[in-house]
Protein backbone atom coordinates (compact mmCIF):
# COMPACT_ATOMS: atom_id res chain seq x y z
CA UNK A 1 97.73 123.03 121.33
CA UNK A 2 100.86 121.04 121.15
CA UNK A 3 104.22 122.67 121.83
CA UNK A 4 106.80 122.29 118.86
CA UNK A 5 110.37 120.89 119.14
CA UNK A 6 113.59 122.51 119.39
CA UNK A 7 114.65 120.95 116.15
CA UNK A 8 110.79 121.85 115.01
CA UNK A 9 111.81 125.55 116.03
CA UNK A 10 115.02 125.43 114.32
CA UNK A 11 113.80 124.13 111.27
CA UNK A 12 111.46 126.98 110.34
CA UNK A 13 113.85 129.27 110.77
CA UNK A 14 116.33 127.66 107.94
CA UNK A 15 116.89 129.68 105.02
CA UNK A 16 118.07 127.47 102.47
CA UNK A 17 117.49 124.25 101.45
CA UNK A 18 119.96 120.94 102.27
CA UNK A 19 120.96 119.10 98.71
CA UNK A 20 119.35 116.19 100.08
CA UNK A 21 115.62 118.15 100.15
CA UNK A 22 115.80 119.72 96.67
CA UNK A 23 117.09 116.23 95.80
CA UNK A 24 113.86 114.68 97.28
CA UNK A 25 111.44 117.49 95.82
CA UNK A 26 113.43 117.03 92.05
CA UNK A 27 111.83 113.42 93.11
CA UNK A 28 109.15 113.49 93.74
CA UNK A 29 108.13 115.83 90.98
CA UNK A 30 109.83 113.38 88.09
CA UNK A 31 108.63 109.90 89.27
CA UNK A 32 104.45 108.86 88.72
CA UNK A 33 104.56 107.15 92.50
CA UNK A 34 101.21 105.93 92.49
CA UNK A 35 101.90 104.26 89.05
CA UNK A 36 105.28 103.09 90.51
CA UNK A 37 103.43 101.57 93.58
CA UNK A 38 100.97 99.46 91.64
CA UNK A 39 103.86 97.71 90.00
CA UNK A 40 105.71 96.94 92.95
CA UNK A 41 102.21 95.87 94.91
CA UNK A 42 101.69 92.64 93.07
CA UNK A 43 105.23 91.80 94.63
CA UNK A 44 104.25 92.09 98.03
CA UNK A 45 102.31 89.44 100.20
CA UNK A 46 98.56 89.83 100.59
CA UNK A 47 97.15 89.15 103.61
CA UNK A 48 95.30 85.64 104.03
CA UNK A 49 97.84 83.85 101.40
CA UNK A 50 100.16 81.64 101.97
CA UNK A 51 102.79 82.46 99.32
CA UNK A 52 106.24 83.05 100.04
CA UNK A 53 107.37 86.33 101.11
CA UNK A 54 109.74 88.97 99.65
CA UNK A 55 112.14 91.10 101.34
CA UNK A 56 113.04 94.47 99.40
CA UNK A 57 116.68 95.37 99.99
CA UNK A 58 118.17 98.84 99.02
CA UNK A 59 120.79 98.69 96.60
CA UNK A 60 121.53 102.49 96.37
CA UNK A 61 119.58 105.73 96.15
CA UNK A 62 118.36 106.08 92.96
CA UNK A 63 116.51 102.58 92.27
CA UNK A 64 113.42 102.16 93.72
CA UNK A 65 114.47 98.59 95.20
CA UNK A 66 116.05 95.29 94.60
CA UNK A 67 113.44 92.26 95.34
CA UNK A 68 114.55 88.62 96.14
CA UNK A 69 112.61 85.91 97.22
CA UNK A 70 113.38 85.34 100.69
């Protein structure tokens, strides 16, 4: 059995929730992810091909991503 953290430890023992994690649960619950993913995939290099690649840079926290063609 593995022994937990100090931060693990101190993290069960929180009563109430940080903005950030009901922000991230309101997520999560409001965007289709999987359907989200297979639109983004086609973006993304496959393995074996030799077409250019693409570097996603974040542009702020509420869009998914900004793509350019590196």
């Amino acid at each position: 059995m593995d022994q937990i953290t100090f931060s693990e430890a101190e993290y069960q023992t929180k009563k109430r929730k940080t903005r950030r994690e009901i922000f991230l649960e309101r997520m999560d619950k409001l965007i289709p992810w999987k359907q989200l993913e297979k639109k983004v995939a086609r973006y993304y290099p496959k393995a074996g091909t030799d077409g250019p690649l693409i570097r996603c840079l974040p542009c702020c926290g509420f869009t998914a991503c900004s793509c350019s063609i590196t």
